[in-house]
Each structure stands twice: as C-alpha cells, then as structure tokens.
N, C-alpha and C. Protein backbone atom coordinates (compact mmCIF):
# COMPACT_ATOMS: atom_id res chain seq x y z
N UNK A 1 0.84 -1.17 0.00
CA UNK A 1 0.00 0.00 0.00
C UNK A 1 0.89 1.24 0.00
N UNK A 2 0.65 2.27 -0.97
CA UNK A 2 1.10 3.43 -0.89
C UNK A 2 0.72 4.61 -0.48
N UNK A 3 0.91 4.98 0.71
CA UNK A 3 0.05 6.71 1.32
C UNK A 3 0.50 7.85 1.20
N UNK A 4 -0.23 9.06 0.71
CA UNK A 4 0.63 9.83 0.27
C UNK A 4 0.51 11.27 1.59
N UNK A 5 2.24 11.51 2.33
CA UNK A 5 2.23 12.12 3.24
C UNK A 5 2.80 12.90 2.58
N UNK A 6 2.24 13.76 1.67
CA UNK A 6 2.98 15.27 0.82
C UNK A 6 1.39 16.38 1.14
N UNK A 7 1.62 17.27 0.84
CA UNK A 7 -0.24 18.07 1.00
C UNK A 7 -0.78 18.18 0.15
N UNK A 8 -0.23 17.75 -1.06
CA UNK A 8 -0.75 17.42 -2.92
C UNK A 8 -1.25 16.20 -2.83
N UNK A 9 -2.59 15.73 -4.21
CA UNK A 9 -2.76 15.08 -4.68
C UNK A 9 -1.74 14.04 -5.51
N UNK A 10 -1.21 13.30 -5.87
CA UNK A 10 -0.12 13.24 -6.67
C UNK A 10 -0.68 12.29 -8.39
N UNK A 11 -0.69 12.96 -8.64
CA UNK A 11 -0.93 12.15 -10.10
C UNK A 11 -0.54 11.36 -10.69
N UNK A 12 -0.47 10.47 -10.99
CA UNK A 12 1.05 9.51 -11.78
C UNK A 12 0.21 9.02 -12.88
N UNK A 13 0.93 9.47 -14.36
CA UNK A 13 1.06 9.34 -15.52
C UNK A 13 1.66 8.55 -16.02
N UNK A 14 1.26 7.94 -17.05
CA UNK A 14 1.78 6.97 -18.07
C UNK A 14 3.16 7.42 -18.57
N UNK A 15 3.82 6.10 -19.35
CA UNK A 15 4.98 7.52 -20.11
C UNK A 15 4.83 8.09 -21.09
N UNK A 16 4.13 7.57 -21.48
CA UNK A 16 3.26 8.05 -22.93
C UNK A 16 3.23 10.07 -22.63
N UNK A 17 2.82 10.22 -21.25
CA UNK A 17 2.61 12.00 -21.02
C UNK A 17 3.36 13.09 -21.16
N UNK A 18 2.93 14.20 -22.24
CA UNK A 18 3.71 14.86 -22.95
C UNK A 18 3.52 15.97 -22.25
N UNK A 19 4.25 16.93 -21.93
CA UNK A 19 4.25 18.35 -21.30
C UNK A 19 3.92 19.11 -22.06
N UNK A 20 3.34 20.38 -21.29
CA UNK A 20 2.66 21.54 -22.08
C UNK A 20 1.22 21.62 -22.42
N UNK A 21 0.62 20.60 -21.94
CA UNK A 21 -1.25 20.33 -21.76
C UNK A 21 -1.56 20.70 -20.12
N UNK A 22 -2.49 21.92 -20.73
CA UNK A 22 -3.07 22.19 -18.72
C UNK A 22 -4.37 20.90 -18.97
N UNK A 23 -4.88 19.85 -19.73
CA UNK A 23 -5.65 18.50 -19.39
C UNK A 23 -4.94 18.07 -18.75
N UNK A 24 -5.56 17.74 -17.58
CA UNK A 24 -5.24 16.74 -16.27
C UNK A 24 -5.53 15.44 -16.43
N UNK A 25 -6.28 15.14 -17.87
CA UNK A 25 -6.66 13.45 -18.29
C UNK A 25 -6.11 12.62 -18.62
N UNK A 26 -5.19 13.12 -19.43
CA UNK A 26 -4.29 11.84 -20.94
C UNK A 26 -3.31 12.09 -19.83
N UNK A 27 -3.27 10.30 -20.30
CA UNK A 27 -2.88 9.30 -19.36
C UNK A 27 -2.60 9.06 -18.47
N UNK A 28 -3.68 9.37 -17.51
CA UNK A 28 -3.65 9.30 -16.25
C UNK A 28 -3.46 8.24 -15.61
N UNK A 29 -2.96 7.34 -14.91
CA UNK A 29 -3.24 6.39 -14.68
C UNK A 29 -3.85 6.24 -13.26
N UNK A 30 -3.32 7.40 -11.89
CA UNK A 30 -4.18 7.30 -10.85
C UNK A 30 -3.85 8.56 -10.19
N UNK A 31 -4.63 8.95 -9.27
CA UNK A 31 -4.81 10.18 -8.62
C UNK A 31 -4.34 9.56 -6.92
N UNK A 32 -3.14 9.35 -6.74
CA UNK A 32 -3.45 9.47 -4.86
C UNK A 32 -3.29 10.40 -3.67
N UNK A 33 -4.67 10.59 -2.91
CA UNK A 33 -4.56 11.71 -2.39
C UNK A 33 -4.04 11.51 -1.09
N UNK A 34 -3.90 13.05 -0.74
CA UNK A 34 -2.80 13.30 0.62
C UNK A 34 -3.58 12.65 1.69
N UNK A 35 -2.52 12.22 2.66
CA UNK A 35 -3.15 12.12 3.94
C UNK A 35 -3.53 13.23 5.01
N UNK A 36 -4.01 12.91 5.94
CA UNK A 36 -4.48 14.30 6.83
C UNK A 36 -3.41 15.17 7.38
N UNK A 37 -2.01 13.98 7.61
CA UNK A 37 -1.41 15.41 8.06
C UNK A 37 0.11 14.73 7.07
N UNK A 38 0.95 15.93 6.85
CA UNK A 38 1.89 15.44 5.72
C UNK A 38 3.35 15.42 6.63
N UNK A 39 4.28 14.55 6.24
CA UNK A 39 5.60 14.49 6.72
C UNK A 39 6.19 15.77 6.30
N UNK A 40 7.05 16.68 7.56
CA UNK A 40 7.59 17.38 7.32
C UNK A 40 9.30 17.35 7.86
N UNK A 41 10.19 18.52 7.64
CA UNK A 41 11.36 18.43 8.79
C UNK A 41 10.75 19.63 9.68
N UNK A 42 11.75 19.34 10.84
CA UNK A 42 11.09 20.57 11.94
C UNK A 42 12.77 21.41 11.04
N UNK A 43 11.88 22.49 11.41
CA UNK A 43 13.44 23.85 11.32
C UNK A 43 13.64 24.51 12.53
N UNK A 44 14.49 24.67 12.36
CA UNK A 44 15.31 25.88 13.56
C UNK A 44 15.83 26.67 12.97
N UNK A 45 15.52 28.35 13.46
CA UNK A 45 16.37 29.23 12.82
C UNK A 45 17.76 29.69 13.88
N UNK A 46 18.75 29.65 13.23
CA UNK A 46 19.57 30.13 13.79
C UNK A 46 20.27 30.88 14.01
N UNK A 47 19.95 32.22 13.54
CA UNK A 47 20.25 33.55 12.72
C UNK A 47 19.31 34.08 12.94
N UNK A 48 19.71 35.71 13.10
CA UNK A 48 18.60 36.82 13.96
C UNK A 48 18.03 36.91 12.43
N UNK A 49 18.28 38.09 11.57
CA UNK A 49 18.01 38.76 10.16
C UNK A 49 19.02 38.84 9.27
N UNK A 50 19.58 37.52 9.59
CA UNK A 50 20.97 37.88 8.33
C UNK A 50 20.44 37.12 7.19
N UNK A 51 21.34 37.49 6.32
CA UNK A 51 20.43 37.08 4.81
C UNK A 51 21.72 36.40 3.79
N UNK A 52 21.65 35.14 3.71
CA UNK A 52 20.29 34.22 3.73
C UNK A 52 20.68 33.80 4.99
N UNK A 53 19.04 33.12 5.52
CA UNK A 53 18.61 33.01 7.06
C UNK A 53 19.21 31.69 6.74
N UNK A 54 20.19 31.34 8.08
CA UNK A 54 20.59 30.28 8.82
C UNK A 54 19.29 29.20 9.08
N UNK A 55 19.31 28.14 8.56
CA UNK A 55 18.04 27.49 8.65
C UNK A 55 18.98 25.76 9.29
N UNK A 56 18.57 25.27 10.19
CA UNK A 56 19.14 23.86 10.70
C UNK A 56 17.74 22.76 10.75
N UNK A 57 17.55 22.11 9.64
CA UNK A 57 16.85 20.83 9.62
C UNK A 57 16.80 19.97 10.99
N UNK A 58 15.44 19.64 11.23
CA UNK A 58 16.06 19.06 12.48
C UNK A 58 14.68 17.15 11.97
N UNK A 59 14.38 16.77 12.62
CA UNK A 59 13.91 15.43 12.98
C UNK A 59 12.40 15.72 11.90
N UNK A 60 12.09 14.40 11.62
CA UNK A 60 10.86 14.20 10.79
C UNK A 60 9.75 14.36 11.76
N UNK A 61 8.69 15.01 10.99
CA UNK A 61 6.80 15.00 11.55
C UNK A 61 6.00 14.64 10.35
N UNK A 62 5.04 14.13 11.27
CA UNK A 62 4.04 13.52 10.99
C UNK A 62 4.61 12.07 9.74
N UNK A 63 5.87 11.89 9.97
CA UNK A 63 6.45 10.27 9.68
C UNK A 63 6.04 9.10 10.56
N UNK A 64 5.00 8.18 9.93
CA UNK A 64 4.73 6.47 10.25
C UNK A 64 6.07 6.09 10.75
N UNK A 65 6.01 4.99 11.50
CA UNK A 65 6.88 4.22 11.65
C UNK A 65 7.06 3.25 10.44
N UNK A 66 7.89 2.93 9.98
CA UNK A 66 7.89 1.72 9.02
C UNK A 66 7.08 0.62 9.55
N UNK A 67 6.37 0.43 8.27
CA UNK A 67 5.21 -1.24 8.62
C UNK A 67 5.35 -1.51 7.57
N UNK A 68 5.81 -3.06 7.59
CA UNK A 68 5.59 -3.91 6.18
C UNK A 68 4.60 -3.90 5.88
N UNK A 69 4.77 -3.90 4.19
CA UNK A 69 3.79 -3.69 2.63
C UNK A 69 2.96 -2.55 2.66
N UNK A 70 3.62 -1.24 3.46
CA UNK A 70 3.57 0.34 3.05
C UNK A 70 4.58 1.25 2.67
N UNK A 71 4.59 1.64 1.93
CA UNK A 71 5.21 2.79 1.58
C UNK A 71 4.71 4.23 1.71
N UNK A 72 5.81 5.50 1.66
CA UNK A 72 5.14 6.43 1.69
C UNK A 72 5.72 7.26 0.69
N UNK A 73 4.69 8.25 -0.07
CA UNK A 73 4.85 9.33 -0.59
C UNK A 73 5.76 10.54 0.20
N UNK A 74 6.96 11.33 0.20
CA UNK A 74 7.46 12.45 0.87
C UNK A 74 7.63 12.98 -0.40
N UNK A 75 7.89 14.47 0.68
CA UNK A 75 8.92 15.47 -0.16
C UNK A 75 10.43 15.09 -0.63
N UNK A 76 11.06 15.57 -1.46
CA UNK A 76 12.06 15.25 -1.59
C UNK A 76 13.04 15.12 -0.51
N UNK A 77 13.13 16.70 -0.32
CA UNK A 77 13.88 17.06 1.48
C UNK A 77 13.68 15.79 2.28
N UNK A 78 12.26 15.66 2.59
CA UNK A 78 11.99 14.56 3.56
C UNK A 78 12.65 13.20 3.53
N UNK A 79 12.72 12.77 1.89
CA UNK A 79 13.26 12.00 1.99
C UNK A 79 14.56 11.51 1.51
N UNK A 80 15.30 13.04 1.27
CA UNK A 80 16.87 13.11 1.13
C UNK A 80 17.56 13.37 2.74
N UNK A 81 16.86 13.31 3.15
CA UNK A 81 17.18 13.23 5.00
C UNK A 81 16.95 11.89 5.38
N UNK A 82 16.09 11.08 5.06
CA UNK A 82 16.15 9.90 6.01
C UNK A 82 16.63 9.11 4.96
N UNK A 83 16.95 8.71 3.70
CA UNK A 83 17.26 8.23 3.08
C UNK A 83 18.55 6.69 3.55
N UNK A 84 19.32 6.92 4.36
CA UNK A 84 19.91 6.26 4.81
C UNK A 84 19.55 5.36 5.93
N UNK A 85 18.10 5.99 6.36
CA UNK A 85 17.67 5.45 7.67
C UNK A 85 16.11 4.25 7.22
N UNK A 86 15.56 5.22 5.85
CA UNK A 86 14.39 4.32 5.73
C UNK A 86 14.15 4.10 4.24
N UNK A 87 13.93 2.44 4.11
CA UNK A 87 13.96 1.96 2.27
C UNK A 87 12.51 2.41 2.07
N UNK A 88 11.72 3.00 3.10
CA UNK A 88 9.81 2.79 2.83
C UNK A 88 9.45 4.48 1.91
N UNK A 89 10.43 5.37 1.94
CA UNK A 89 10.08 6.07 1.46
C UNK A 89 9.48 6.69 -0.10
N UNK A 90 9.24 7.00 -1.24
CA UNK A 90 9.18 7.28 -2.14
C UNK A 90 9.08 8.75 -3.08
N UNK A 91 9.61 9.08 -3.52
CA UNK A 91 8.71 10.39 -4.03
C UNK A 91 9.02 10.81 -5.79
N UNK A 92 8.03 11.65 -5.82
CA UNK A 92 7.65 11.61 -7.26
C UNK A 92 8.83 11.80 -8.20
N UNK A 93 8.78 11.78 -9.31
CA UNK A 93 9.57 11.22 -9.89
C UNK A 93 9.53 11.64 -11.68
N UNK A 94 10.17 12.04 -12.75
CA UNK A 94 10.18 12.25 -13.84
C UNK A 94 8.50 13.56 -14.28
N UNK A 95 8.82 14.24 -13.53
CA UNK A 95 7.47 15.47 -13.53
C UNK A 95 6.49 15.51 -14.79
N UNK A 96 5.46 15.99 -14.40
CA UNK A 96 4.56 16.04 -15.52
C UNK A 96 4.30 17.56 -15.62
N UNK A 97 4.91 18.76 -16.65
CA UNK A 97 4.21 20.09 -16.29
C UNK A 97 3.12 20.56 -17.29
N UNK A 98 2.60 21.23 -16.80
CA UNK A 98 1.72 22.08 -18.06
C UNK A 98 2.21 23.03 -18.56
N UNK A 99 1.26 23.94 -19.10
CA UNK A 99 2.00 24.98 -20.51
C UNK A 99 2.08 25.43 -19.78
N UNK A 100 2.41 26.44 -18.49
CA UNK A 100 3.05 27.43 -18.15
C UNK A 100 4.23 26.71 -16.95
N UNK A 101 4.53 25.44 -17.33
CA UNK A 101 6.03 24.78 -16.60
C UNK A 101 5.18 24.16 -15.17
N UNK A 102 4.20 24.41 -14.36
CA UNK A 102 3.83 24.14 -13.15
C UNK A 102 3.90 22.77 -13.30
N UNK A 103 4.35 22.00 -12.23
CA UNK A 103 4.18 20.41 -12.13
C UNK A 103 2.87 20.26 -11.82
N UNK A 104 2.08 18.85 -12.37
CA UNK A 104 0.95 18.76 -12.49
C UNK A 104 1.12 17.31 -12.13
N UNK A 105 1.71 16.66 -12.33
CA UNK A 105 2.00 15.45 -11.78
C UNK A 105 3.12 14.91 -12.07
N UNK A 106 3.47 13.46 -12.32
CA UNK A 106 4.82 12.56 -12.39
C UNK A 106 4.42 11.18 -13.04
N UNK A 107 6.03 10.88 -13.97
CA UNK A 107 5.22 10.04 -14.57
C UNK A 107 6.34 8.42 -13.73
N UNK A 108 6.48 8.38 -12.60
CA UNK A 108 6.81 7.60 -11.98
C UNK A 108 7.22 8.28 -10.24
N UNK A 109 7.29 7.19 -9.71
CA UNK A 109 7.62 7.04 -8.27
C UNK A 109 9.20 6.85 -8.18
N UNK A 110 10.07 7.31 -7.02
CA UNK A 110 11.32 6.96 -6.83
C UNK A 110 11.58 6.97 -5.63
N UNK A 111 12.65 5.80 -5.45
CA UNK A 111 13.46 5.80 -3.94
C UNK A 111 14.75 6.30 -3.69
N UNK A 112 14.99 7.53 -2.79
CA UNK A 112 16.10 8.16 -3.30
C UNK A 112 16.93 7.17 -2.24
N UNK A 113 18.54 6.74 -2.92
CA UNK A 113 18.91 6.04 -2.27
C UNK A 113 20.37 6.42 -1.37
C-alpha cells in the first residue's frame, strides 16, 4: 500500500505524457490523495536577520513508523534526509508540467537512495 504524506494530490502518468497540456486526463493512470497530516522536517532558525537566514533541519513529523507492505509518498527534502535510515520512502519522480512549466503530476515514483 502506498500513502501519500505530501499536502498534494499526486498524479502519476503513463509515459506516454507529454508536457505543455493544462488537461489533467491523458494518461492518467491514478490520482493518490494526501493524507491528513503530511511528513515534514522541523526547522530551527539560527540567525537573527541575516540574509540568507541560517536554517538547521532538524527530525521528521508527521512520519509512520515503518510497517511492512507500506510505503510512503514524501517530499524530496523529507526523503533526502532519512534516506539512509528508511527503504519505505518514495517520491515523485520524472514530472509532468503544463504549458506554463507548473508540475501537475509525475510520470513515476522513486526511492532516493
């Protein structure tokens, strides 16, 4: 089972899907939507107003514990941080945009390793 802890819908497309169509149809193959609350990192700032702001990543939220035959949807961040710690993660993968470049979906899933 795959759950998706991002705050997007995530779309995943065939490969057949060509960029530059705001249709959300051709070739869709499934729509999975977010869960109620999405994996994030906590931040800490560490810097009064200096520019650019000192930002320190700190521990995952709203991250499951790993349970066999789930996976999860993250952010990239999310899961270029635990990457070494957890194989359950996934995230989108080869983008799908429309005519004005916005990602609209992906036409695969990936495990960053």
């Amino acid at each position: 089972m795959i759950l998706n802890l991002t705050p997007h819908p995530i779309r995943l497309y065939d490969g057949a899907r060509e960029d530059g169509s705001d249709d959300l149809e051709p070739h869709l193959r499934e729509v999975i939507e977010p869960e109620t609350v999405p994996a994030r990192l906590a931040t800490i700032e560490l810097g009064g107003s200096s520019f650019p702001e000192l930002i320190e990543f700190g521990h995952a939220t709203g991250l499951p514990a790993k349970r066999d035959g789930y996976q999860y949807i993250v952010s990239l961040v999310v899961a270029l941080a635990l990457c070494d710690r957890r194989s359950d993660l996934l995230v989108p993968y080869r983008e799908v945009r429309n005519a004005t470049g916005t990602v609209i979906g992906c036409r695969s899933l990936a495990q960053p390793v």
